[in-house]
Protein backbone atom coordinates (compact mmCIF):
# COMPACT_ATOMS: atom_id res chain seq x y z
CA UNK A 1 0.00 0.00 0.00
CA UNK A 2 1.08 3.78 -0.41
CA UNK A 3 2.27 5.83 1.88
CA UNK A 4 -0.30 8.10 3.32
CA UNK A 5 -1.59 11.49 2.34
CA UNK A 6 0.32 13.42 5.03
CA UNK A 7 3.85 12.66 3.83
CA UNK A 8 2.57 12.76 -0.02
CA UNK A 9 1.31 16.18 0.48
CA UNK A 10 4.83 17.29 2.69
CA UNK A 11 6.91 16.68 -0.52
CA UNK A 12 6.49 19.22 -3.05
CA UNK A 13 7.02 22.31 -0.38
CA UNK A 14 7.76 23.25 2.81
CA UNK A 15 6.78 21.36 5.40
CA UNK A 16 4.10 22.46 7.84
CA UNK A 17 4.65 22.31 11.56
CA UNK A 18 4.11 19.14 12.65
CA UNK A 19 1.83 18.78 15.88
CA UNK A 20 -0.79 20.87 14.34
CA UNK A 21 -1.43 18.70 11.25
CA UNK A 22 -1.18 15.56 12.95
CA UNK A 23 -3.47 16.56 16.26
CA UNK A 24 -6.78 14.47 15.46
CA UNK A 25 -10.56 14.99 17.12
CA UNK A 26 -10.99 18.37 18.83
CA UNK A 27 -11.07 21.60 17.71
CA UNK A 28 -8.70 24.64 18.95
CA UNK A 29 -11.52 25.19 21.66
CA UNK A 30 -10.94 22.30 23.17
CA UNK A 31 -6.76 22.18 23.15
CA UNK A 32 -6.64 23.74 26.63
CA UNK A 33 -8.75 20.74 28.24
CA UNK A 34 -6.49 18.12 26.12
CA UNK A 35 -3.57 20.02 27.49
CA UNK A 36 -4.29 19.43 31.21
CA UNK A 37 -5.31 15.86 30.80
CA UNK A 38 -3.52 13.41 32.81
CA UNK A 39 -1.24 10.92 31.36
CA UNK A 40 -1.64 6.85 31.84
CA UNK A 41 0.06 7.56 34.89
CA UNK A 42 -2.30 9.94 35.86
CA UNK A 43 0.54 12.85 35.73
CA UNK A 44 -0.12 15.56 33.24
CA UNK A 45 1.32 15.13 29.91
CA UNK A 46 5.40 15.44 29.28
CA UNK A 47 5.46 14.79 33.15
CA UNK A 48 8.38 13.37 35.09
CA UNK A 49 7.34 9.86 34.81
CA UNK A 50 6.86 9.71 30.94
CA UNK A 51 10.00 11.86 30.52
CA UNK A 52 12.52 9.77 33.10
CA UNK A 53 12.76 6.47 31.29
CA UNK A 54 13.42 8.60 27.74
CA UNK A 55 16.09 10.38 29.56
CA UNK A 56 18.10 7.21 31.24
CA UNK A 57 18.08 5.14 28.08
CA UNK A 58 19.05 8.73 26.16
CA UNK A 59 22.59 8.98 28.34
CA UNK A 60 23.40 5.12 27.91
CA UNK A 61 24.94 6.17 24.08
CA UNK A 62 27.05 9.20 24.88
CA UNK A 63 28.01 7.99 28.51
CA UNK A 64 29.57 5.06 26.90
CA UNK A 65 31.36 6.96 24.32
CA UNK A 66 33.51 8.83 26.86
CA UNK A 67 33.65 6.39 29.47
CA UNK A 68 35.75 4.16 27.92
CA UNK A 69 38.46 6.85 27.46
CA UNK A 70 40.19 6.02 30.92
CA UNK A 71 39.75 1.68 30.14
CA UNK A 72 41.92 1.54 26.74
CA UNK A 73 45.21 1.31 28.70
CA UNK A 74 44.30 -1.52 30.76
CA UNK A 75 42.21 -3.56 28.08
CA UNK A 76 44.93 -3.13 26.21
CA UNK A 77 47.32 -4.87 28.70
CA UNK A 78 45.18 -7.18 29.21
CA UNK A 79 44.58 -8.42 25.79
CA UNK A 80 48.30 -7.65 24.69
CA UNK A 81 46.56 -4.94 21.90
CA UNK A 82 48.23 -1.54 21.35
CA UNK A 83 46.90 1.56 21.37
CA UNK A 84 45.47 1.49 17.14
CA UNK A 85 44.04 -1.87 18.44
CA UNK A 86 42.20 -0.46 21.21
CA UNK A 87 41.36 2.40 18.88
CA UNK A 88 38.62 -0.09 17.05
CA UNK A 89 36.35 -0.24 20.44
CA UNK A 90 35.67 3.53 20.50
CA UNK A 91 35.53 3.17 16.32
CA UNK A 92 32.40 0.48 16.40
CA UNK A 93 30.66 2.09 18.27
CA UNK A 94 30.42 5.19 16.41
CA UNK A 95 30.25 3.13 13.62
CA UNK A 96 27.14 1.06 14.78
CA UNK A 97 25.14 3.98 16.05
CA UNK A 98 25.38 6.11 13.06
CA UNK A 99 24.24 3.63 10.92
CA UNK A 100 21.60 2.19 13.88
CA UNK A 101 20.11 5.60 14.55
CA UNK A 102 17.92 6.20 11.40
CA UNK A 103 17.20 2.60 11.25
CA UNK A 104 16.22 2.08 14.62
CA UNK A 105 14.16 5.59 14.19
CA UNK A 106 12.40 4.42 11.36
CA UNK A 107 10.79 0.99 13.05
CA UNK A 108 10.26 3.08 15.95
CA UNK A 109 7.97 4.86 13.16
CA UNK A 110 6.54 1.86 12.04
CA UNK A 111 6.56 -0.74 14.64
CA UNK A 112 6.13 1.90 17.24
CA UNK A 113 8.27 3.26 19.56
CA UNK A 114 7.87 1.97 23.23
CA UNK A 115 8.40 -1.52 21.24
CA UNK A 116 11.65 -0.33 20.19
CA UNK A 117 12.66 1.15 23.37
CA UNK A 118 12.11 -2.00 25.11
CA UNK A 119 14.21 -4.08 22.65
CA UNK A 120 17.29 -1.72 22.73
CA UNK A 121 17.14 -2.20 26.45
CA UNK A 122 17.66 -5.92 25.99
CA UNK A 123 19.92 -5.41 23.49
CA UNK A 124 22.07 -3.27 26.26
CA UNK A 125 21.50 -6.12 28.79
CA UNK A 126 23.02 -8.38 26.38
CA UNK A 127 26.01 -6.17 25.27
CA UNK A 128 26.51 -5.55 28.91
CA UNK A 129 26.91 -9.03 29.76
CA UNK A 130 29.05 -10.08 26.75
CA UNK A 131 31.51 -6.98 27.62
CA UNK A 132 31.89 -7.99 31.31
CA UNK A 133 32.12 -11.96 30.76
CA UNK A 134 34.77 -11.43 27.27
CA UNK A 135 37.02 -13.80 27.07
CA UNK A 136 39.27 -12.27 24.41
CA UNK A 137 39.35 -8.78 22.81
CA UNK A 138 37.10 -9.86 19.58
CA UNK A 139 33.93 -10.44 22.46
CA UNK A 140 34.75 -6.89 22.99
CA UNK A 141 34.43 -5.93 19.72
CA UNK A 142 31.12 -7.37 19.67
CA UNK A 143 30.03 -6.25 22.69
CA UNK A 144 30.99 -2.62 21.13
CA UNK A 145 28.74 -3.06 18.76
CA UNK A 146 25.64 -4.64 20.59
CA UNK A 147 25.95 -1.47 22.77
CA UNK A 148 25.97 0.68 19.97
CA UNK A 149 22.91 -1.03 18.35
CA UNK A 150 21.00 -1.44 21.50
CA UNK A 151 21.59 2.47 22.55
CA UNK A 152 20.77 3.62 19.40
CA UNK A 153 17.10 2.74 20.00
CA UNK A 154 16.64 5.23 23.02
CA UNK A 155 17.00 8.85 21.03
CA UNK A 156 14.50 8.39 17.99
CA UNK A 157 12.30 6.26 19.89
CA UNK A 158 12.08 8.91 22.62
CA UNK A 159 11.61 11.56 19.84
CA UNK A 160 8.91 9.40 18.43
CA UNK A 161 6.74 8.75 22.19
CA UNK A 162 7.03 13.04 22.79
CA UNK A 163 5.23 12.93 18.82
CA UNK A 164 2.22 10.33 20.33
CA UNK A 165 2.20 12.64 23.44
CA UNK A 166 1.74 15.61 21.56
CA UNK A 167 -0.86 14.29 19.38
CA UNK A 168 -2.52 13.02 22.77
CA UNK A 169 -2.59 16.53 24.38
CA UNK A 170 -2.77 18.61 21.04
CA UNK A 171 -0.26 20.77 21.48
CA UNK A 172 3.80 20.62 20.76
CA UNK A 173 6.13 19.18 22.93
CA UNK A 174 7.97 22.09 25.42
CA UNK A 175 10.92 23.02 24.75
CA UNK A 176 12.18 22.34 28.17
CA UNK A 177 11.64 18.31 27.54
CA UNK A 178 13.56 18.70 24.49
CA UNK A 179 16.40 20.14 26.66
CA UNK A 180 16.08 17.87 29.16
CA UNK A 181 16.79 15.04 26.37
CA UNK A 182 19.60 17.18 25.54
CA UNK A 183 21.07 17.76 29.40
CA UNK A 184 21.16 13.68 29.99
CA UNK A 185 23.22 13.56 26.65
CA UNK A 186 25.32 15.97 27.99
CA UNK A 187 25.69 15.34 31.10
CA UNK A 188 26.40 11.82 31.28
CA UNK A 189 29.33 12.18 28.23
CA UNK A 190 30.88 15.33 30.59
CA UNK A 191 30.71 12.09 33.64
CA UNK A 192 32.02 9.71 31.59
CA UNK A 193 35.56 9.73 31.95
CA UNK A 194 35.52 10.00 35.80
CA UNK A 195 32.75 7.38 36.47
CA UNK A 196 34.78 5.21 33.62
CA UNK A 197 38.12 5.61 36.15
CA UNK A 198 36.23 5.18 38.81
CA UNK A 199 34.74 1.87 38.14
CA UNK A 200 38.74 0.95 36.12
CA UNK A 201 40.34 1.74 39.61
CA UNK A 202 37.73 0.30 41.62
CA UNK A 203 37.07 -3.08 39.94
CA UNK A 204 38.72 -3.37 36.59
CA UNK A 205 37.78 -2.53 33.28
CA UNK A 206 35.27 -5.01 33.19
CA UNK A 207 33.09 -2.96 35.52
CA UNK A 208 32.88 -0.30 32.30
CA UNK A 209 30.51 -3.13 30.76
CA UNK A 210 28.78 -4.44 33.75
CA UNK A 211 27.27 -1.45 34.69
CA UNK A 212 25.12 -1.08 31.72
CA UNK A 213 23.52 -3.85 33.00
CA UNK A 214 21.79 -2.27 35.82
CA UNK A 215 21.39 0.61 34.58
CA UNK A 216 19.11 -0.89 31.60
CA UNK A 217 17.14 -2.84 33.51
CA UNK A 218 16.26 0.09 35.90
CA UNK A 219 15.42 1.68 32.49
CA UNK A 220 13.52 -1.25 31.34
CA UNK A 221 11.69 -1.63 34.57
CA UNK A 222 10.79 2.37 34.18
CA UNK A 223 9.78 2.23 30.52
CA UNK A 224 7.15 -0.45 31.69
CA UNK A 225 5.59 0.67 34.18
CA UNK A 226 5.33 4.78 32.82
CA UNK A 227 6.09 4.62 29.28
CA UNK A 228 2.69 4.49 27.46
CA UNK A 229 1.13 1.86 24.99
CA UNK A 230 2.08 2.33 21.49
CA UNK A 231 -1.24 4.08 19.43
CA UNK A 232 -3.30 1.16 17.48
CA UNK A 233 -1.49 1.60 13.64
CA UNK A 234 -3.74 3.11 11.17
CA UNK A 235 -6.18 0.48 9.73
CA UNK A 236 -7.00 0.16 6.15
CA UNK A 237 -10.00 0.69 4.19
CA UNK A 238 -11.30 -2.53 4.51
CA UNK A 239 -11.30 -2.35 8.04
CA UNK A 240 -7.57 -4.87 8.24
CA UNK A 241 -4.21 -3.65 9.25
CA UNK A 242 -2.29 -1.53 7.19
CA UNK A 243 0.61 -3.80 5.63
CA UNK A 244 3.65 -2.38 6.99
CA UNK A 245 6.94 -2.86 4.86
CA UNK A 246 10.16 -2.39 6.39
CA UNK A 247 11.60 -1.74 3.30
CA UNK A 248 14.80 -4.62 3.82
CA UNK A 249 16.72 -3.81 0.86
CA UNK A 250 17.10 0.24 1.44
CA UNK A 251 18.15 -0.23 4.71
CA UNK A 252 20.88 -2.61 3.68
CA UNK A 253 21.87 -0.31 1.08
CA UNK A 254 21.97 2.77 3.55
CA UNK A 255 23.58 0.27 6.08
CA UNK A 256 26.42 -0.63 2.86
CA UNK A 257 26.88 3.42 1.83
CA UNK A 258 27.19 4.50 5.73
CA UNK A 259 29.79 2.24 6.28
CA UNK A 260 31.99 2.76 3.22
CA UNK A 261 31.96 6.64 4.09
CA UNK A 262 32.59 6.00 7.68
CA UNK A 263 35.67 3.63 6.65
CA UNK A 264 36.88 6.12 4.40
CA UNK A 265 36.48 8.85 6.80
CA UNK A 266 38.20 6.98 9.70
CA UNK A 267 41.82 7.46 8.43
CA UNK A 268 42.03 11.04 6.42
CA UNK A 269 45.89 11.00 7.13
CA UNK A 270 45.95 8.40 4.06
CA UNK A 271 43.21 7.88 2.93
CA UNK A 272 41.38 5.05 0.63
CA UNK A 273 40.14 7.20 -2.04
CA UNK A 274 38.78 4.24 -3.77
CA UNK A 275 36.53 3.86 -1.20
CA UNK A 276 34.58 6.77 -3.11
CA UNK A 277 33.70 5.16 -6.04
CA UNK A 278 31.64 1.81 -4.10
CA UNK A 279 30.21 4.88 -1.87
CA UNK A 280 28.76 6.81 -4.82
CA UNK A 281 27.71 3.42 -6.54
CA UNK A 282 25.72 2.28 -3.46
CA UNK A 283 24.21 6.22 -3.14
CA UNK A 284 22.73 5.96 -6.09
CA UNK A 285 21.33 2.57 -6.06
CA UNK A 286 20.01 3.49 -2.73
CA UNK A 287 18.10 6.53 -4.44
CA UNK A 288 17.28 5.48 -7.36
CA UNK A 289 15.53 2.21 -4.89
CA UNK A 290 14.03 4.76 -2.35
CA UNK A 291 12.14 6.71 -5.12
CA UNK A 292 10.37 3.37 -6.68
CA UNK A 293 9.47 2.01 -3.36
CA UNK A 294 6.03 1.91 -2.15
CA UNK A 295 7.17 2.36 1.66
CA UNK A 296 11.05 3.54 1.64
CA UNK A 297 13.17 3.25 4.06
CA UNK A 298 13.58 7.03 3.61
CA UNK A 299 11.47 9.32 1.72
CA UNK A 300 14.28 10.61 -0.89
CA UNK A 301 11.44 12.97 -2.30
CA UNK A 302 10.86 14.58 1.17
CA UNK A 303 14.08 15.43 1.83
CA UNK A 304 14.62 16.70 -1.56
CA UNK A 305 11.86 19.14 -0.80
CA UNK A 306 12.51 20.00 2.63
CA UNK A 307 15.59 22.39 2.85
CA UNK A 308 15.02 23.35 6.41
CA UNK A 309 15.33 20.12 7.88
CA UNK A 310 18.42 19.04 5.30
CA UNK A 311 20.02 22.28 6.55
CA UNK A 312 19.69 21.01 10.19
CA UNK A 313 21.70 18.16 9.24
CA UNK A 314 24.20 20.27 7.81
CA UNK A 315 24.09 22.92 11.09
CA UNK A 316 24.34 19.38 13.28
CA UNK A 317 27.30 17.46 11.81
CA UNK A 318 29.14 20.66 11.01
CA UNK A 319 28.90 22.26 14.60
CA UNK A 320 29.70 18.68 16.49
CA UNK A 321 32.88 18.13 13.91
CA UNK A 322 34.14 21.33 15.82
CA UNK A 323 33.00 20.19 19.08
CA UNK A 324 34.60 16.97 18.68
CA UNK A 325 38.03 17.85 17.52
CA UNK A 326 38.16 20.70 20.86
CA UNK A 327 36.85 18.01 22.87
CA UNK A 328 39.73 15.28 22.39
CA UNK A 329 42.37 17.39 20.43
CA UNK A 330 42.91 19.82 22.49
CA UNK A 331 42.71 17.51 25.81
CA UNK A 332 45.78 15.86 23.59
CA UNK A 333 47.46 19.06 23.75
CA UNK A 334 47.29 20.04 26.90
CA UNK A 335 48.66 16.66 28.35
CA UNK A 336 51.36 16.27 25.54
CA UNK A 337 52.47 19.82 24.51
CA UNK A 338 51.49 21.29 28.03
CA UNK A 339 52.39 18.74 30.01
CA UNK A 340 49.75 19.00 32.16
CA UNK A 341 48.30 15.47 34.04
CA UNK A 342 44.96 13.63 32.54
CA UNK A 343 43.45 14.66 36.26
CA UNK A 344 44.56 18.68 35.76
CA UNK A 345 43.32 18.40 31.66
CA UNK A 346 40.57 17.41 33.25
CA UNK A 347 39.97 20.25 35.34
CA UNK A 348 41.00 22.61 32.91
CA UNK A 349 37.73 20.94 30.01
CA UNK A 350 35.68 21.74 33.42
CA UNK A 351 34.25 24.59 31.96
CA UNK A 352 33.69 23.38 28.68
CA UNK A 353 31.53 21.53 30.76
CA UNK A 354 29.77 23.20 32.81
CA UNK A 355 28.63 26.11 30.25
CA UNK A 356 26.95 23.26 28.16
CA UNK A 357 25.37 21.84 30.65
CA UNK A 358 23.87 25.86 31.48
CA UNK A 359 23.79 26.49 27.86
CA UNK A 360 21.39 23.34 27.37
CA UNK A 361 19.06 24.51 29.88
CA UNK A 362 19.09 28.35 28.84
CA UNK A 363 18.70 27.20 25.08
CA UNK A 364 15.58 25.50 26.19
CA UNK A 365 13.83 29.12 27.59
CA UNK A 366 14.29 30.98 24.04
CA UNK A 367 11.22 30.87 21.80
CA UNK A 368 13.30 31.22 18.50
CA UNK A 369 15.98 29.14 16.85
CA UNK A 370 17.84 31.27 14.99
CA UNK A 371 19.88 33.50 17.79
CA UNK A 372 21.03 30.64 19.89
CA UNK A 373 22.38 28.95 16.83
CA UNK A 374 23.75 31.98 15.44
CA UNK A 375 25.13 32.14 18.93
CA UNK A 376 26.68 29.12 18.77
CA UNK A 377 28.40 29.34 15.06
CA UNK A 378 30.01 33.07 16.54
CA UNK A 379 31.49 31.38 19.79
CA UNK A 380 32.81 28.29 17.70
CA UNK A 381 34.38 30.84 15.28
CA UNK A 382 35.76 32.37 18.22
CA UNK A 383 36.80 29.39 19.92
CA UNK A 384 38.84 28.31 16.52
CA UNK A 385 40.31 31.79 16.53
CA UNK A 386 41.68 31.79 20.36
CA UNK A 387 42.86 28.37 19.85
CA UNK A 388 45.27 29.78 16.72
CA UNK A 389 46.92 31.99 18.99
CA UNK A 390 47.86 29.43 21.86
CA UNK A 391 51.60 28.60 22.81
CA UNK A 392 53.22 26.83 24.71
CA UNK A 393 53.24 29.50 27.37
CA UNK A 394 49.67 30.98 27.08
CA UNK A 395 48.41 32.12 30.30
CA UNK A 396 46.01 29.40 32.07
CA UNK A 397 43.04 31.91 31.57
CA UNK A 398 43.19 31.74 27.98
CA UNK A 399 42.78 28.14 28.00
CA UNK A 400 39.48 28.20 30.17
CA UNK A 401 37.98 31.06 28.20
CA UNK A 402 38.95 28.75 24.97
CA UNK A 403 37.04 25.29 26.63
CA UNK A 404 33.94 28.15 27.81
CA UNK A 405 34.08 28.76 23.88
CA UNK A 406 33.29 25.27 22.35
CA UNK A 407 31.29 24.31 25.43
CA UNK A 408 28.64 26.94 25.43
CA UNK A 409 27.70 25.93 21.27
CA UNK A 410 27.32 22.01 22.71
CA UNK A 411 24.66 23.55 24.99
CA UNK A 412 23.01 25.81 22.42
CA UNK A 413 23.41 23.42 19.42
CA UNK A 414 22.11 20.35 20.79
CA UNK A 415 18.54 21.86 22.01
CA UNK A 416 17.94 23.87 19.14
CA UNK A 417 18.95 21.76 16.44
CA UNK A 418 16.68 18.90 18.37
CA UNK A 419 13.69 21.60 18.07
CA UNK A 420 14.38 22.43 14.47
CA UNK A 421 14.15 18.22 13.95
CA UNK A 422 10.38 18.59 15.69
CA UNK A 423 9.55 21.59 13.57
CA UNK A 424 10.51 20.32 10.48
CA UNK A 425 10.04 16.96 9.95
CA UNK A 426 6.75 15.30 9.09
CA UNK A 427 5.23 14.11 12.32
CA UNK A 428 5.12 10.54 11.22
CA UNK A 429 8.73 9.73 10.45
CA UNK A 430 10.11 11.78 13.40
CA UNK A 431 11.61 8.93 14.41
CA UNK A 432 13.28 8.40 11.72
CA UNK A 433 14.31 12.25 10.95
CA UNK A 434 15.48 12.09 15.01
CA UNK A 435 18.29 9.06 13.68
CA UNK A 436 19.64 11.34 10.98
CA UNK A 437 20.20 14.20 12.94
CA UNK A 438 22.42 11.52 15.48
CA UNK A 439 23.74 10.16 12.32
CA UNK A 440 25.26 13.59 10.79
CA UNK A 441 26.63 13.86 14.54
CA UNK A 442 28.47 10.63 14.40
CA UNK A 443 29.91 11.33 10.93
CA UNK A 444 31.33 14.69 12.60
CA UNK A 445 32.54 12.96 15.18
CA UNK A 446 34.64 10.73 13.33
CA UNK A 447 36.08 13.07 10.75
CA UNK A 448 37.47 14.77 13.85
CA UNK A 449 38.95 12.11 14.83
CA UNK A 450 40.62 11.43 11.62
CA UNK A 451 41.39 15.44 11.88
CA UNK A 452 43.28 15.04 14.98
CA UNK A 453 44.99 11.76 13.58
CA UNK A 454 46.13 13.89 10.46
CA UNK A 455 47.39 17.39 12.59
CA UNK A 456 48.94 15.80 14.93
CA UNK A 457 50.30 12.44 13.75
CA UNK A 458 52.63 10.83 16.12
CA UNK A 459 52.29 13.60 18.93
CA UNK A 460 50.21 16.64 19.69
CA UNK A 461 52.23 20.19 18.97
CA UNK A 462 51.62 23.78 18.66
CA UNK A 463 51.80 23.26 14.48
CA UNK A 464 48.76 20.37 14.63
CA UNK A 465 46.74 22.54 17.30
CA UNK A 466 46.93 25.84 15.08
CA UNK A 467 46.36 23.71 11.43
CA UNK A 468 42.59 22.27 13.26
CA UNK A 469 42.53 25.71 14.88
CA UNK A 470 42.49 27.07 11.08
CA UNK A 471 39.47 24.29 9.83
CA UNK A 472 37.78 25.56 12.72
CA UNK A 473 37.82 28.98 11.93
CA UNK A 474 37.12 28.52 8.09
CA UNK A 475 33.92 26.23 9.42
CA UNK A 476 32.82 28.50 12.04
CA UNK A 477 32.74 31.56 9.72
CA UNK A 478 30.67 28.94 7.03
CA UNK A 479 28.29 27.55 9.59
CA UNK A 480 27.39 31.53 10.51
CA UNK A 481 26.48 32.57 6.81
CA UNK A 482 24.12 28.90 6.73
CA UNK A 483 22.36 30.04 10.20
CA UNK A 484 22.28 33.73 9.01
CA UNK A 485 20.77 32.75 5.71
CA UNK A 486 18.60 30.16 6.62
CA UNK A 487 15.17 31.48 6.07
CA UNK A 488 13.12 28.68 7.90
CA UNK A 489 14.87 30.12 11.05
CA UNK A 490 14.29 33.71 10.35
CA UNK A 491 10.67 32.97 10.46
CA UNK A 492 11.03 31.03 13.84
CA UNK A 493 12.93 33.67 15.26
């Protein structure tokens, strides 16, 4: 069967906001009473009971992309693997949630998403319990990837149950639950590292991978008990279920074409440039499929017509390549050119920190979209620009303004960019629209990785700081002319 009329009618201009056209039954009289009507746990709608299982399976991806930072040493040890081996653990799982994201996103869209939720849970469970239990360094590996496959599930398939909850109450969802979605992200990658050398000092590496365990099933146990039914799926004319298609053969070729670009993009210092031609081969194919299928994967002809939310993508990936390569390049700087400890380069990312975690909460109490992301793109320029003017002996206040710099955009970025996703993508793939926006944040994040790998090659110096420092500055200054120009935000300013 075709897709419905909704996503038919989307394509050909510009997308309307989404809550509106999808809010059945009442009319705009009645939206006040639907607003103050209780939940299924009998707390008004976007309370703290729907919203605290979405949050703890949200912080389970990014708190186990830092973590492991302070674990590599002693894995490595203890498997006899050097530091490129060790390298592959913090690789597969970037790998297996960028690709995972839209995927997951777009069953959560069809299968619906409190289904999906549960399963990544169990998936977590699993990965947890492989990790902990590994008895050799490929188990690792796999557990990697479980965890990136089962955590993957948690973002788009939160996305999606705020969508059902806004259609409930008839009205959007606040931007204060978007930013708390953001916060938990946040927050638990800022935690990482210390709760990851915590639990290395305090039982072993091993204890990295254990405690996902609890920490799903406390999630699990939550999403049961508050997270609501999935809605009954549309039924067709005849009165029987609409045939849903997951659309197998697109999502393998999106699954092929992610992972060629990600392999290519994992070593830019020499790269595979033959990689390219499979990548644009499996593109195409993937297009030319997702414009003759009957239920794609991903509606091509959408996001052909939908500039504003393709421009998201571009604001997201961009602004989190930046983030990224301040993030772990210049922690690498300050330990090996500065000679500072891990513990004191710690301290001194503090408030790179700490202004996200503010910005992500602030970001949440503007009505527009366009000056906090404008914001951002002028402190990131900024940032880029201090950054080319560090030394060796550059006073100590420099370097915290420089960390306040790139912090401050994570804050800002993240809640707006997750608003813009709302705004502008049709209501019934959120889900799936919620996975691409991760997805262009992964691919950032590993092209700055391969960006640190190329500037600073065996060691971190002045000369590899200042050459990022430069892309930084050159991105920065491109990413304010897209947010200044982008007409979709001027008219949600």
């Amino acid at each position: 069967m075709n897709r419905p009329g909704p996503s038919a009618v989307r394509r050909g201009g510009r997308p309307a906001a989404p809550v509106p056209a999808a809010a059945p039954g009442p009319a705009p009289s009645a939206a006040p009473a639907l607003a103050a009507a209780p939940g299924p746990s009998g707390e008004p709608g976007f309370g703290a009971r729907l919203t605290a299982p979405l949050l703890m399976g949200s912080l389970l991806n990014p708190l186990n992309t830092t973590m492991i930072s302070t674990a590599l040493v002693s894995i490595g040890h203890s498997f006899g693997i050097g530091a490129a081996g060790t390298a592959w653990l913090i690789s597969v799982l970037y790998l297996a949630s960028a690709v995972a994201q839209p995927v997951l996103g777009k069953l959560a869209d069809t299968l619906g998403p409190r289904r999906v939720f549960l399963a990544g849970l169990v998936v977590v469970v699993a990965s947890g319990l492989v990790g902990t239990l590994a008895p050799g360094f490929g188990a690792l590996i796999v557990s990697r990837v479980l965890l990136g496959i089962g955590t993957s599930a948690a973002y788009p398939a939160a996305m999606a149950v705020l969508r059902d909850e806004s259609r409930r109450l008839g009205r959007p969802t606040p931007r204060p639950v978007l930013a708390r979605l953001s916060f938990a992200a946040l927050g638990s990658a800022a935690v990482g590292p210390a709760l990851g050398g915590l639990l290395v000092t305090v039982v072993g590496w091993r204890g990295i991978f254990a405690v996902n365990v609890p920490i799903a099933l406390l999630t699990l146990g939550a999403a049961l008990r508050w997270v609501p039914a999935d809605p009954p799926r549309e039924r067709a004319a005849d009165g029987g279920a609409v045939r849903v298609s997951l659309d197998p053969l697109g999502t393998g070729l999106f699954t092929a074409a992610l992972t060629v670009l990600v392999l290519f993009l994992l070593d830019l210092a020499d790269p595979r440039w033959w990689l390219l031609a499979p990548f644009a081969v499996l593109t195409a194919v993937l297009a030319r499929w997702q414009l003759r299928a009957p239920q794609p994967f991903m509606d091509v002809r959408m996001l052909a017509g939908n500039g504003a939310l393709l421009r998201t993508y571009a604001r997201h990936g961009l602004s989190y390549l930046l983030i990224y390569c301040m993030m772990y390049g210049f922690t690498q700087w300050l330990e090996e050119a500065r000679g500072f400890s891990s513990g004191h380069a710690g301290l001194l990312m503090l408030p790179m920190s700490v202004t996200a975690l503010v910005c992500s909460l602030l970001g949440a109490r503007t009505k527009g979209l366009r000056g906090p992301l404008a914001l951002a793109c002028v402190l990131l320029t900024a940032g880029g620009g201090i950054l080319l003017l560090l030394s060796g002996d550059s006073p100590l206040g420099v370097l915290l303004i420089a960390g306040a710099c790139f912090g401050a955009p994570q804050g800002l970025v993240g809640t707006s960019n997750q608003a813009a996703v709302q705004a502008y993508a049709p209501a019934e793939s959120i889900g799936a629209a919620a996975g691409l926006q991760r997805t262009a944040q992964y691919i950032g994040a590993i092209t700055a990785s391969s960006l640190i790998a190329l500037a600073y090659a065996d060691a971190a110096s002045d000369a590899g700081l200042h050459l990022m420092a430069a892309v930084a500055v050159v991105l920065g200054v491109l990413l304010t002319v897209l947010t200044l120009t982008d007409g979709a935000l001027r008219a949600r300013t």
